[in-house]
N, C-alpha and C. Protein backbone atom coordinates (compact mmCIF):
# COMPACT_ATOMS: atom_id res chain seq x y z
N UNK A 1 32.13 7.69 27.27
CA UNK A 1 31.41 8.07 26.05
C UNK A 1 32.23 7.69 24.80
N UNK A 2 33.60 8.25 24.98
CA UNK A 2 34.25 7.64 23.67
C UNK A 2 34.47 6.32 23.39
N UNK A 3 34.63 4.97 24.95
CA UNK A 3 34.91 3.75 25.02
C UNK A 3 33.46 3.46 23.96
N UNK A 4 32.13 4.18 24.09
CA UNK A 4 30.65 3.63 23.46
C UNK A 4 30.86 3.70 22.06
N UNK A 5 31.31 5.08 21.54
CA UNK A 5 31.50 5.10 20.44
C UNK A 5 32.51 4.20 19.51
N UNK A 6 33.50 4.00 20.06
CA UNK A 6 34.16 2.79 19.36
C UNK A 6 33.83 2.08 19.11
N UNK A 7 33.03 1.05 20.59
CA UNK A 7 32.47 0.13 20.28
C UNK A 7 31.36 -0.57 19.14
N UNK A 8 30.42 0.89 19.44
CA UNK A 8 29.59 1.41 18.34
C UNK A 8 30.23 0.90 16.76
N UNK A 9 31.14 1.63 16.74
CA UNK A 9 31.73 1.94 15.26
C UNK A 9 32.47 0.32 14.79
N UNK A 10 32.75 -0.45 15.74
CA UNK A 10 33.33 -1.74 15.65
C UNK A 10 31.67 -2.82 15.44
N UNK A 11 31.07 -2.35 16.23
CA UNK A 11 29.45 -3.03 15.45
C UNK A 11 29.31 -2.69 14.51
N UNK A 12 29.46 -1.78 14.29
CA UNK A 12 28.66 -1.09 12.82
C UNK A 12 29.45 -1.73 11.77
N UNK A 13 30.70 -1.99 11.63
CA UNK A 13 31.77 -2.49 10.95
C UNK A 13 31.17 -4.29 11.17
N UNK A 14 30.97 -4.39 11.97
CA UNK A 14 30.68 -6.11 11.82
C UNK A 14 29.10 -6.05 11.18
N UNK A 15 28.32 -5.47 11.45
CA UNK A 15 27.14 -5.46 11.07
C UNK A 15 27.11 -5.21 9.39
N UNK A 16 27.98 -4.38 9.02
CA UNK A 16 27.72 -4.17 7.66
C UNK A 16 28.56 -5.34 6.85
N UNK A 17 29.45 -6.10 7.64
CA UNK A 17 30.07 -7.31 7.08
C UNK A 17 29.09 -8.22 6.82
N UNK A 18 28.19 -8.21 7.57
CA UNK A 18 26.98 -9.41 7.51
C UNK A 18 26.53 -8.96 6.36
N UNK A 19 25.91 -7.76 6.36
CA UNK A 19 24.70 -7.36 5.76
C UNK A 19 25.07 -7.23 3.91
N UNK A 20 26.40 -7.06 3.78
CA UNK A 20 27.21 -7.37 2.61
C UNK A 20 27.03 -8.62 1.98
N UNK A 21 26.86 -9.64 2.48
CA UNK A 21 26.93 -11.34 2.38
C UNK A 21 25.82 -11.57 1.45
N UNK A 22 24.89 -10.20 1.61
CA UNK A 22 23.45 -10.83 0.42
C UNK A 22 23.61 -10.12 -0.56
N UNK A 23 22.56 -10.18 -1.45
CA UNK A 23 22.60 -9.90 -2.50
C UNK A 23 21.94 -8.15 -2.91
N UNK A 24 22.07 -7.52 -3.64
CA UNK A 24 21.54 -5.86 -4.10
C UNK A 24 20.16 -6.25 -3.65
N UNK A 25 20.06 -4.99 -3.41
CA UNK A 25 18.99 -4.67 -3.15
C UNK A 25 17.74 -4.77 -3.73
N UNK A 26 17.43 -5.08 -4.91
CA UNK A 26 16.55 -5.27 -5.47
C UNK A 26 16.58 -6.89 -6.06
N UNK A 27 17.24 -7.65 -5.59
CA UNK A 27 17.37 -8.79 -5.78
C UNK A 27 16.74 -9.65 -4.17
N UNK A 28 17.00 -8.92 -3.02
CA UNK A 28 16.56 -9.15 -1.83
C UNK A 28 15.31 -8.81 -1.87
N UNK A 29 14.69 -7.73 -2.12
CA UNK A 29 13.20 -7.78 -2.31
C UNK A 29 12.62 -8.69 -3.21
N UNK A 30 13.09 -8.68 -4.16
CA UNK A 30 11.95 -9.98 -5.23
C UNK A 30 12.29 -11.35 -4.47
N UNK A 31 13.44 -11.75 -3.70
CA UNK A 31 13.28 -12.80 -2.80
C UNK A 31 12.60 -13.40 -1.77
N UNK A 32 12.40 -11.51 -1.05
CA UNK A 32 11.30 -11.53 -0.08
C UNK A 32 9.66 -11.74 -0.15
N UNK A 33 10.02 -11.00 -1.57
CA UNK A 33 8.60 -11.12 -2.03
C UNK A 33 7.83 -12.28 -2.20
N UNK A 34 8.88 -13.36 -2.79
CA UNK A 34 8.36 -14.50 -2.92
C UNK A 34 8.35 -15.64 -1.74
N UNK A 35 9.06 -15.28 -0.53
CA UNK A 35 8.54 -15.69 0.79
C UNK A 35 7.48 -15.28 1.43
N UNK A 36 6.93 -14.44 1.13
CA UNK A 36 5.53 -14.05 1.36
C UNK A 36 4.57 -14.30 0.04
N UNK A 37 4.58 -15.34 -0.54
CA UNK A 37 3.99 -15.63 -1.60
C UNK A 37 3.36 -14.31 -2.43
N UNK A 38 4.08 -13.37 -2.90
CA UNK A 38 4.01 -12.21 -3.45
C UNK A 38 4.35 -11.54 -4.93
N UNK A 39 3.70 -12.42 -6.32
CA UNK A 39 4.30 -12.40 -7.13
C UNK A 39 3.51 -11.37 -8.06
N UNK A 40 2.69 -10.19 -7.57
CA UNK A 40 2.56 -9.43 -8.20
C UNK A 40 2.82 -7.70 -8.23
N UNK A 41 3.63 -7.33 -6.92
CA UNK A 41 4.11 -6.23 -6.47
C UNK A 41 5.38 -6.18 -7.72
N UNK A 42 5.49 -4.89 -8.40
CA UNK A 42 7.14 -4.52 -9.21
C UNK A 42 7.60 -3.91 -8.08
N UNK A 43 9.17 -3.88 -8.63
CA UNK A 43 9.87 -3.21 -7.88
C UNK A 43 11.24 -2.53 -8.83
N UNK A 44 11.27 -1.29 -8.33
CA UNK A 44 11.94 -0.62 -9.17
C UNK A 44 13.26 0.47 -8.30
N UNK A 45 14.55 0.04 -9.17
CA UNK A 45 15.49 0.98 -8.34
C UNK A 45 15.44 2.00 -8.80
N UNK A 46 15.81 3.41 -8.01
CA UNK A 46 15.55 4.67 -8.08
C UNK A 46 16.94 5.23 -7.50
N UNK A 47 17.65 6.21 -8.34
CA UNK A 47 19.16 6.69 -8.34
C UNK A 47 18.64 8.21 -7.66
N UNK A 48 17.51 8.31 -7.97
CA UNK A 48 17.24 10.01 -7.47
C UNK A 48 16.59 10.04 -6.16
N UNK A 49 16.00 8.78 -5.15
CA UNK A 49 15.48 8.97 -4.33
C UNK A 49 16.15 8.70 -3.18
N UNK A 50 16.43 9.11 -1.73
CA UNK A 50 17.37 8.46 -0.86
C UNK A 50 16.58 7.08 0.21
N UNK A 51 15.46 7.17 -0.18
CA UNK A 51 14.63 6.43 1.12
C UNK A 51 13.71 5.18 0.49
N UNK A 52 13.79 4.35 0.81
CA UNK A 52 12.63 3.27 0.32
C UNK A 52 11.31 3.36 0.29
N UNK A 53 10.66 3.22 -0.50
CA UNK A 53 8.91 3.35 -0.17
C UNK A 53 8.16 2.13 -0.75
N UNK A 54 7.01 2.42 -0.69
CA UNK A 54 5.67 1.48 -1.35
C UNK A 54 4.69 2.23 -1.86
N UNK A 55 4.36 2.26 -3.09
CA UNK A 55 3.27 2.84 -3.09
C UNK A 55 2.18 2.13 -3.69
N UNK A 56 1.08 2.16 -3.02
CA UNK A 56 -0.05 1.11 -3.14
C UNK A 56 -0.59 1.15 -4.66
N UNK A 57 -1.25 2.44 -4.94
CA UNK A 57 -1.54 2.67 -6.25
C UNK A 57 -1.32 1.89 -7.39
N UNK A 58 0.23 2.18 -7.17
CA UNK A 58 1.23 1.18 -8.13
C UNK A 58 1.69 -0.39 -8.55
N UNK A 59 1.09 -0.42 -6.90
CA UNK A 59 1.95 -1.93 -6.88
C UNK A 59 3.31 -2.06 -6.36
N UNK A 60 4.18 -1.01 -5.87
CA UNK A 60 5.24 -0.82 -6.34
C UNK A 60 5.95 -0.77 -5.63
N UNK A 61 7.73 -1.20 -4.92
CA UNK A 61 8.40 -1.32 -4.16
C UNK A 61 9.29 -0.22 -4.81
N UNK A 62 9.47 0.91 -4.57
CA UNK A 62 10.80 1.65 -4.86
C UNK A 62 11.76 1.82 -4.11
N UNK A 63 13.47 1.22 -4.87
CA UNK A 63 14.21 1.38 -3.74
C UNK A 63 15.32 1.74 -4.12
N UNK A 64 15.80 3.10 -3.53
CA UNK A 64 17.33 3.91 -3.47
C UNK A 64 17.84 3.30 -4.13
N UNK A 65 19.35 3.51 -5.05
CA UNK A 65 19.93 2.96 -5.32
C UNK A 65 21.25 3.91 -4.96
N UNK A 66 21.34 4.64 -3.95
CA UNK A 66 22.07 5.31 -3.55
C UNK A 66 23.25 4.43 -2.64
N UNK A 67 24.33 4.74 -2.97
CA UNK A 67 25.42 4.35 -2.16
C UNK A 67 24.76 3.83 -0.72
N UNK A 68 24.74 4.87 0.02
CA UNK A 68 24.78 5.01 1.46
C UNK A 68 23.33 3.88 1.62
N UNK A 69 22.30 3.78 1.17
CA UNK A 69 21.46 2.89 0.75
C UNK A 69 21.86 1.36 0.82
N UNK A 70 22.74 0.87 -0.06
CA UNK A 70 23.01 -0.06 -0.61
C UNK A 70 24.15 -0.68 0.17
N UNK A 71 24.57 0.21 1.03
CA UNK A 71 25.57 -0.19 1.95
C UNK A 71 25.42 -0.48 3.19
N UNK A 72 24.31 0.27 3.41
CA UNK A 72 23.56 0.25 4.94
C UNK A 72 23.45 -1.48 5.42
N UNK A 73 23.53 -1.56 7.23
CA UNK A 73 23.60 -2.76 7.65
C UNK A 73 22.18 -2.59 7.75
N UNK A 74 21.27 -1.95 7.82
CA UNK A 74 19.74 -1.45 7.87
C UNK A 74 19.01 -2.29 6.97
N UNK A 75 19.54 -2.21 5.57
CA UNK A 75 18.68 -2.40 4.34
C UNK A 75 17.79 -3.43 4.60
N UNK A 76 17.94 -4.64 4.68
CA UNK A 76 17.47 -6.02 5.17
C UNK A 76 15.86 -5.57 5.93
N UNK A 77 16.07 -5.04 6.84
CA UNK A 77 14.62 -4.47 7.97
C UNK A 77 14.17 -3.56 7.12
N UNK A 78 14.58 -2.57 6.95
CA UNK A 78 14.20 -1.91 5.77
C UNK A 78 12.89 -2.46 4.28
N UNK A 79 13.76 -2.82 3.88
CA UNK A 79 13.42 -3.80 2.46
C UNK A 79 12.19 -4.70 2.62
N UNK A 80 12.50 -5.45 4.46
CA UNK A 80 11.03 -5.79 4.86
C UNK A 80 10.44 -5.57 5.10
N UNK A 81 10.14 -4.39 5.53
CA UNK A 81 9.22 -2.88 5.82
C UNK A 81 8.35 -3.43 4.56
N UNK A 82 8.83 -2.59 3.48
CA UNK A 82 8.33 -1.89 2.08
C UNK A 82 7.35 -3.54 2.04
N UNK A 83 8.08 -4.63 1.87
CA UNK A 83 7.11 -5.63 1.47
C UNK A 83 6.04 -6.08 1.63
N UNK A 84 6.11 -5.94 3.83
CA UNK A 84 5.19 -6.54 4.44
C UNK A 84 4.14 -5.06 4.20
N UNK A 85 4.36 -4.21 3.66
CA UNK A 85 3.26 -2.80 2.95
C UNK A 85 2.46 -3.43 1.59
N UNK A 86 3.34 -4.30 0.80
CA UNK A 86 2.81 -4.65 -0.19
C UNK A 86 1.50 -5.85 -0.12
N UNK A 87 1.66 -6.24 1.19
CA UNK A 87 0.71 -7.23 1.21
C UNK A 87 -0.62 -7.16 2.88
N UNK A 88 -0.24 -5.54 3.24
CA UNK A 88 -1.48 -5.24 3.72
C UNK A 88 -2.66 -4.90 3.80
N UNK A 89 -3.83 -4.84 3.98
CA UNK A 89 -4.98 -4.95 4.17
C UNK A 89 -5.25 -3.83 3.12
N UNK A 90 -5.25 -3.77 2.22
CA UNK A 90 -6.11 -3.17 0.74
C UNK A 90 -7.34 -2.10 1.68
N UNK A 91 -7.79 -2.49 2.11
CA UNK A 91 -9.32 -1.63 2.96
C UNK A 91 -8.32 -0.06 3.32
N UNK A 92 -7.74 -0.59 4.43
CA UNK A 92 -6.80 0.19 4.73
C UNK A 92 -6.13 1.05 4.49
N UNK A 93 -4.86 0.73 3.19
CA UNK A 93 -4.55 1.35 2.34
C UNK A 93 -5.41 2.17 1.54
N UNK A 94 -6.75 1.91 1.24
CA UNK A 94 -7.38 3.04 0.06
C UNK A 94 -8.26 3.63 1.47
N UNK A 95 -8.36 3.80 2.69
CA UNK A 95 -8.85 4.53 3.69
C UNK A 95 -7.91 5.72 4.01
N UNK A 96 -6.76 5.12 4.03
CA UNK A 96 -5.40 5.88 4.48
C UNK A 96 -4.87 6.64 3.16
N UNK A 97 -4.78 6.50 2.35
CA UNK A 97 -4.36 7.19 0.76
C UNK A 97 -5.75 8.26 0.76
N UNK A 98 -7.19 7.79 1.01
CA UNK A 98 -8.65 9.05 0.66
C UNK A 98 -8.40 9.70 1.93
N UNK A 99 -8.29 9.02 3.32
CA UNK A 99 -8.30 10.43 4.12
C UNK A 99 -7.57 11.38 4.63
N UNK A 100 -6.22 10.70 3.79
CA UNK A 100 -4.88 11.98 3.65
C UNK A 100 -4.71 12.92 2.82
N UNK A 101 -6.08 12.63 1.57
CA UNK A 101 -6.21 13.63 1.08
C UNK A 101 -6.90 14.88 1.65
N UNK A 102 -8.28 14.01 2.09
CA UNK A 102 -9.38 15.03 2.44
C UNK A 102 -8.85 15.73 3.61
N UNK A 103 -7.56 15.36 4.51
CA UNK A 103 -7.76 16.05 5.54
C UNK A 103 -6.21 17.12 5.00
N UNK A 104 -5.43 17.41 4.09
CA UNK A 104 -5.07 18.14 3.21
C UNK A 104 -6.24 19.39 2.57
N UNK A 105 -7.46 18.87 1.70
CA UNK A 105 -8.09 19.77 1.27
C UNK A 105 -8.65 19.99 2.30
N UNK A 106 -9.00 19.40 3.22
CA UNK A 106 -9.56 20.08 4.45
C UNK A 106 -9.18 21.50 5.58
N UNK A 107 -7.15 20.90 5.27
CA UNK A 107 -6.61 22.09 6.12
C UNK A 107 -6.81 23.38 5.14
N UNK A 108 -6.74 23.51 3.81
CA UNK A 108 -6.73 24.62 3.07
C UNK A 108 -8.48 25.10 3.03
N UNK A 109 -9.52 24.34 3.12
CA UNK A 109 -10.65 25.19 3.53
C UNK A 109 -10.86 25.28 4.58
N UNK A 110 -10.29 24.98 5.74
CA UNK A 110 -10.34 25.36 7.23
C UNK A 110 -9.92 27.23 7.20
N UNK A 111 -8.54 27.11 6.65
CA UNK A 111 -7.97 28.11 7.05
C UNK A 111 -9.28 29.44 5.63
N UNK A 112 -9.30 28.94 4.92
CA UNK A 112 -10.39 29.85 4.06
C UNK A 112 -11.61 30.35 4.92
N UNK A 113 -12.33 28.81 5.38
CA UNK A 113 -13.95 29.34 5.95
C UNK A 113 -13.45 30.11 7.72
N UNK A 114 -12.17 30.40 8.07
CA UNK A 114 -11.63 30.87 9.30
C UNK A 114 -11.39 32.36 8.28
N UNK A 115 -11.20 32.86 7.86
CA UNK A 115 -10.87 33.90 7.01
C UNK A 115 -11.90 34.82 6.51
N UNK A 116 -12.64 34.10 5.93
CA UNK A 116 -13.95 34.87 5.74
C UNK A 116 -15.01 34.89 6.74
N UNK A 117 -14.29 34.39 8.31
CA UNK A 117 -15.64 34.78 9.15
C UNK A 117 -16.57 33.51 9.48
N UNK A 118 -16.31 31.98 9.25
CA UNK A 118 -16.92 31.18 9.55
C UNK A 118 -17.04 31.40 11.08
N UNK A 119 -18.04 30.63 11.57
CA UNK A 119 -17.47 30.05 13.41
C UNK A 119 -16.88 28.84 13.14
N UNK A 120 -15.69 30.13 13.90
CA UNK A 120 -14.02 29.63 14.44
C UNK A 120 -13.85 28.38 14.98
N UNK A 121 -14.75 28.11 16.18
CA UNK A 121 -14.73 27.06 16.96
C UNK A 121 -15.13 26.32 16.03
N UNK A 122 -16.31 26.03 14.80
CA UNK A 122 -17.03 24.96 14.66
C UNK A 122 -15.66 24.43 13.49
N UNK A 123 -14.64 25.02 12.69
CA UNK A 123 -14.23 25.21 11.75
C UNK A 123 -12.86 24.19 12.20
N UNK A 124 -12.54 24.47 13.51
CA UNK A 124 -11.40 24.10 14.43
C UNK A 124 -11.36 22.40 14.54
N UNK A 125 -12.21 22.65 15.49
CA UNK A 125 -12.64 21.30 15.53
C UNK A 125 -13.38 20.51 14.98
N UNK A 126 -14.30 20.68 13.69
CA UNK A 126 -14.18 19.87 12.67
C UNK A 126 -12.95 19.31 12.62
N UNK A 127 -11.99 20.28 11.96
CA UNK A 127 -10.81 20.33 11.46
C UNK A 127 -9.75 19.35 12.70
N UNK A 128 -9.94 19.16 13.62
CA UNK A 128 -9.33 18.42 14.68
C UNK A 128 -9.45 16.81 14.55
N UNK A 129 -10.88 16.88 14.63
CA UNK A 129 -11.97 15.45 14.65
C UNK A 129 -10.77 14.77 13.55
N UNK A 130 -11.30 15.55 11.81
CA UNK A 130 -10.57 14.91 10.85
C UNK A 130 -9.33 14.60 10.80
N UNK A 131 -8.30 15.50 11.80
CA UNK A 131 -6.97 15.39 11.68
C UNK A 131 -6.52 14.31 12.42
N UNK A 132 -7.32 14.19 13.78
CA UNK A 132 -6.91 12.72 14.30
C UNK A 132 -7.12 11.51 13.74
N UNK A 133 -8.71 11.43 12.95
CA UNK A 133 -9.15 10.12 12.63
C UNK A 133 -7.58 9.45 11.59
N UNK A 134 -7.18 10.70 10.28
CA UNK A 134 -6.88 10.80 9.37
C UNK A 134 -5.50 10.27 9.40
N UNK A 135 -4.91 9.85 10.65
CA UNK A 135 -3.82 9.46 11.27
C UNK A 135 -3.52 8.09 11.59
N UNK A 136 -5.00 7.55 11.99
CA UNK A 136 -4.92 6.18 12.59
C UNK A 136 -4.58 5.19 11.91
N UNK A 137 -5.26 5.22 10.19
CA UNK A 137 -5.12 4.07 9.09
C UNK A 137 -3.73 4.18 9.07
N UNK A 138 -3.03 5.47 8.43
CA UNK A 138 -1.32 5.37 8.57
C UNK A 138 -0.41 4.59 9.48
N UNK A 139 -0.72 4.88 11.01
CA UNK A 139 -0.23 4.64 11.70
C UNK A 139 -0.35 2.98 12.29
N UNK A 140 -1.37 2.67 12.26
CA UNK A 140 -1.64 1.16 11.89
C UNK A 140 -0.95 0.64 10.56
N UNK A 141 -0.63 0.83 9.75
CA UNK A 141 0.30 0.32 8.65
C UNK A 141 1.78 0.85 9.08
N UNK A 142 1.62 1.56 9.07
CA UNK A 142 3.13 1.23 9.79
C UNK A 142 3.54 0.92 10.81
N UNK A 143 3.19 0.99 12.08
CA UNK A 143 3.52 0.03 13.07
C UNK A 143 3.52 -1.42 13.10
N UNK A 144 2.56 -2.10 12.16
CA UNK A 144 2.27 -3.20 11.81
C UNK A 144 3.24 -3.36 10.74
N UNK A 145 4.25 -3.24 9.58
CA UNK A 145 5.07 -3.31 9.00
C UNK A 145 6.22 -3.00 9.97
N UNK A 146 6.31 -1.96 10.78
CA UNK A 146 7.51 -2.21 11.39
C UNK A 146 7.94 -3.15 12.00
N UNK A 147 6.41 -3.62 13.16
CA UNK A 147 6.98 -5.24 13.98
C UNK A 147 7.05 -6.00 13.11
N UNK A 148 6.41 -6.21 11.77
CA UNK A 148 6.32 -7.69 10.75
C UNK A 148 7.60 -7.68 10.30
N UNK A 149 8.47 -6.74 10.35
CA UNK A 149 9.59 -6.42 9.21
C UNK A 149 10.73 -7.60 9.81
N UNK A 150 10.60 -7.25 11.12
CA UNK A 150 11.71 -8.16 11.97
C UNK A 150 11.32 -9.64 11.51
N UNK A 151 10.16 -10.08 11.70
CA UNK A 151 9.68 -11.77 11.28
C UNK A 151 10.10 -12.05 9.22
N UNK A 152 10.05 -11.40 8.92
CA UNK A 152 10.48 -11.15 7.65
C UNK A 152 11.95 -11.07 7.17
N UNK A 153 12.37 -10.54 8.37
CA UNK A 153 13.91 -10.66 8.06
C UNK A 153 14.75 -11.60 8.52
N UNK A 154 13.94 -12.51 9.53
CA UNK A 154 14.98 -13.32 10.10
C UNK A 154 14.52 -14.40 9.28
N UNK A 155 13.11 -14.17 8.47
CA UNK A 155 13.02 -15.60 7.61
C UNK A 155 13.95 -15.69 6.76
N UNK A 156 14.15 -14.45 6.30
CA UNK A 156 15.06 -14.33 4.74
C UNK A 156 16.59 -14.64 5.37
N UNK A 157 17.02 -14.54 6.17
CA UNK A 157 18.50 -14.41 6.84
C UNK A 157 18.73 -15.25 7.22
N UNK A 158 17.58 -16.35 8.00
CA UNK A 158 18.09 -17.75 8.02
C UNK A 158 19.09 -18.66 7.53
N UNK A 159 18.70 -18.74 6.24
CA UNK A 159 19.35 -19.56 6.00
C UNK A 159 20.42 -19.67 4.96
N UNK A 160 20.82 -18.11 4.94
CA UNK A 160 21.64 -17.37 4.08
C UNK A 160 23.06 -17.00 5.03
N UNK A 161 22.84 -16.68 6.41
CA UNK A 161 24.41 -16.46 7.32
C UNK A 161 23.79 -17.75 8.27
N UNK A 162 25.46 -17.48 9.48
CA UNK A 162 25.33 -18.37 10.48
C UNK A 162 24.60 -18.21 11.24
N UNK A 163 23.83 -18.74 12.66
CA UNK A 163 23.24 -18.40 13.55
C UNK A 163 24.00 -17.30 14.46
N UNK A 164 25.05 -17.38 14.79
CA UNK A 164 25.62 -16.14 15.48
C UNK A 164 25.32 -15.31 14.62
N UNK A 165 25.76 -14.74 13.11
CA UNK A 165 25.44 -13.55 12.69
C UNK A 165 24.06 -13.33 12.37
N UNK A 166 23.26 -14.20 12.04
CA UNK A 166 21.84 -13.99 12.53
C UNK A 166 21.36 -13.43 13.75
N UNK A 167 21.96 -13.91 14.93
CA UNK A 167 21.16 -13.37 16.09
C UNK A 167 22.01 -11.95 16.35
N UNK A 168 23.14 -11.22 16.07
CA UNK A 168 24.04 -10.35 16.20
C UNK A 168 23.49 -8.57 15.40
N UNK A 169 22.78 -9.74 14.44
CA UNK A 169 22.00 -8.60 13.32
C UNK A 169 20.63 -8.19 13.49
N UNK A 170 19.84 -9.39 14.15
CA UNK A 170 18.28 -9.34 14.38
C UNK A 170 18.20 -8.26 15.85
N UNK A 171 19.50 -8.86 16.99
CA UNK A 171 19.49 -8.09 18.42
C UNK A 171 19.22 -6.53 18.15
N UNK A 172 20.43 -6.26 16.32
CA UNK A 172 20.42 -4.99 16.38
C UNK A 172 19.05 -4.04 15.86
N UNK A 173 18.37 -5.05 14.74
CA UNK A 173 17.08 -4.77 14.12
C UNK A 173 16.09 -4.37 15.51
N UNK A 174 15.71 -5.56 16.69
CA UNK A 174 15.28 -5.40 17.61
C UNK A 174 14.92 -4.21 18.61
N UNK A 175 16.35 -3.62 18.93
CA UNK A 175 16.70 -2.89 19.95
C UNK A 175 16.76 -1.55 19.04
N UNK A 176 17.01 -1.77 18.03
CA UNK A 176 16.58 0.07 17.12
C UNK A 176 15.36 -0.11 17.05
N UNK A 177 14.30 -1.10 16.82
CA UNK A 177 12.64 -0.32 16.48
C UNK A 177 12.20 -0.05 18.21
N UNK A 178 12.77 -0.74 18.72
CA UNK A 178 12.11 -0.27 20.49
C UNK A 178 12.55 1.10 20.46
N UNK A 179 13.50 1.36 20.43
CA UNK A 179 14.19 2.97 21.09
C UNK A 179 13.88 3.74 19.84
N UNK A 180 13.72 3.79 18.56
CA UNK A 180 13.35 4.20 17.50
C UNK A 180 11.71 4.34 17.35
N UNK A 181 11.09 3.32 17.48
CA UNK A 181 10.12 3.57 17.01
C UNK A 181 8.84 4.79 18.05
N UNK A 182 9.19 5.33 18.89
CA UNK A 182 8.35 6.51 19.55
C UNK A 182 8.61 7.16 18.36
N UNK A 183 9.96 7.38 18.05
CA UNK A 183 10.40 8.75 17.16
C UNK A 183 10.00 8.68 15.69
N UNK A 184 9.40 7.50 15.51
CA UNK A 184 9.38 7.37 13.82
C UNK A 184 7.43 7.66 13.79
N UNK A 185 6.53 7.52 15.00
CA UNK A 185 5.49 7.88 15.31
C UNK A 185 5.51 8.90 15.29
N UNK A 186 6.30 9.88 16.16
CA UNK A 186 5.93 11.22 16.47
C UNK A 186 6.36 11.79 14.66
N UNK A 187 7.18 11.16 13.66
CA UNK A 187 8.01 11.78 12.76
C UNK A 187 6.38 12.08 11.56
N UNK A 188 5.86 10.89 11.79
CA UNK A 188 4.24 10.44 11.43
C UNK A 188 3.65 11.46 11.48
N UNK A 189 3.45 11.90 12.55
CA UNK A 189 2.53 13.27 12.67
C UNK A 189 3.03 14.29 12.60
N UNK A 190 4.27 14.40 12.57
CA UNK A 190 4.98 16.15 12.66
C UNK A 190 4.09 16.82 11.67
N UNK A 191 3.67 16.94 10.96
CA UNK A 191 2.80 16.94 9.19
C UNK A 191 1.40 17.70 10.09
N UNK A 192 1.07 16.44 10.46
CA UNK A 192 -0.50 16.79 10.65
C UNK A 192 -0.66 17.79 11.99
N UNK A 193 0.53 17.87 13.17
CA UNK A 193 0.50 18.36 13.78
C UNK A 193 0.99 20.06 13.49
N UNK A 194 1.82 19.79 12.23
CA UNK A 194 1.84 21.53 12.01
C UNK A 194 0.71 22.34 11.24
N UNK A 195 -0.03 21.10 10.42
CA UNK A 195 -1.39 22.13 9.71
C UNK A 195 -2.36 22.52 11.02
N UNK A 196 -2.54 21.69 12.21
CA UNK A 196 -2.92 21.54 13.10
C UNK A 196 -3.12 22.87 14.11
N UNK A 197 -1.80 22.98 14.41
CA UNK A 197 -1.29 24.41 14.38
C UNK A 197 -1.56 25.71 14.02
N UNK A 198 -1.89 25.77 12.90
CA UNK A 198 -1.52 26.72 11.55
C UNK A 198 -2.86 27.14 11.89
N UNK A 199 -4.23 25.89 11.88
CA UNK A 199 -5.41 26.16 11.95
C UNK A 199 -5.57 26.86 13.24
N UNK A 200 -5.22 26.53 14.43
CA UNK A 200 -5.84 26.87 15.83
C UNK A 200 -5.03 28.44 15.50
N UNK A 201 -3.64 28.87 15.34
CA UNK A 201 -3.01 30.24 15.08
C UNK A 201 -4.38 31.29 14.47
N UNK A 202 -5.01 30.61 13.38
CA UNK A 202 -6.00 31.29 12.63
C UNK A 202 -6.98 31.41 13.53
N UNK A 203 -7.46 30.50 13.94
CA UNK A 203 -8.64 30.64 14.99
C UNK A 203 -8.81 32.14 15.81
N UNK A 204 -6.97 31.89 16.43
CA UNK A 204 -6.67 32.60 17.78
C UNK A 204 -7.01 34.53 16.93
N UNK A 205 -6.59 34.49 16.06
CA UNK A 205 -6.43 35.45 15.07
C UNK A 205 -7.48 36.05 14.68
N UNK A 206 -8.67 34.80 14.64
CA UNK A 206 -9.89 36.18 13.91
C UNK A 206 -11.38 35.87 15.04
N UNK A 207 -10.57 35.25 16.05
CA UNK A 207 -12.08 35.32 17.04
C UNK A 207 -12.07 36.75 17.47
């Protein structure tokens, strides 16, 4: 176990040597951007936030400007995340932004028309139906940005390091979204699965 961890810690040390070689972070996205012929997304660094996002609304790539951020051997997959978001399916995005609302105002009149005596059952599973559908648009954008992120990064990395540290960095991009990505799904729903919850508790409560 400790021989792993070294080893570990001696990747991680070569990995962030690579990942050093490019340029800030917000200089790598407007690069990326324009490998995906993408010249109307902004992008803006953010000192108060720790995590990268997109938000459609906006247009907008926001990204950490936090140490631990900016240092990360991650950033690269990362950074191509947020982009390949900037240039997905519009339908989608305003499906996934309206029915994360409604199924929000939905959990707060679930638990109301369960309170004053609705039927429980019909209130439930409404409330179920919506919570699954309300999942799928999300989860299709991001699974689909997660695998695109890798094709995105090895475009940009090409021809910026050597082929050994190219393939040394992509193996590692690779082998974290396989073993990672169950957990970044289930992380997806933790949300919808606790209003989820909250509702059936109520159910159990006033049948």
């Amino acid at each position: 176990m400790i021989n792993y961890f070294e080893k570990w810690n001696k990747k991680k040390i070569q990995l962030s040597y690579i990942s050093n070689k490019f340029c800030s972070n917000d200089i790598v996205c407007k690069q990326m951007l324009e490998l995906i012929s993408n010249k109307s997304t902004n992008i803006k660094l953010d000192t108060d936030i720790k995590n990268n996002y997109y938000v459609f609304l906006t247009d907008t790539i926001y990204l950490s400007n936090k140490e631990i951020t900016r240092n990360s051997y991650q950033r690269i997959c990362v950074i191509a995340h947020e982009c390949i978001h900037s240039i997905q399916n519009k339908i989608i995005q305003v499906v996934n932004f309206a029915l994360s609302n409604v199924e929000l105002i939905a959990f707060v009149i679930s638990l109301i028309c369960i309170t004053c005596g609705f039927n429980t059952y019909i209130v439930f599973y409404s409330y179920l139906i919506l919570n699954i559908f309300s999942a799928i648009p999300r989860l299709i954008l991001e699974i689909d940005a997660t695998i695109r992120s890798i094709n995105l990064s090895s475009k940009y990395m090409k021809y910026k390091i050597d082929e050994n540290e190219l393939s040394i960095i992509l193996k590692t991009y690779k082998l974290q979204i396989l073993l990672l990505l169950p957990f970044f799904i289930i992380s997806l729903l933790i949300g919808r699965g606790f209003r989820l919850s909250v509702v059936y508790i109520f159910m159990l409560n006033n049948m």
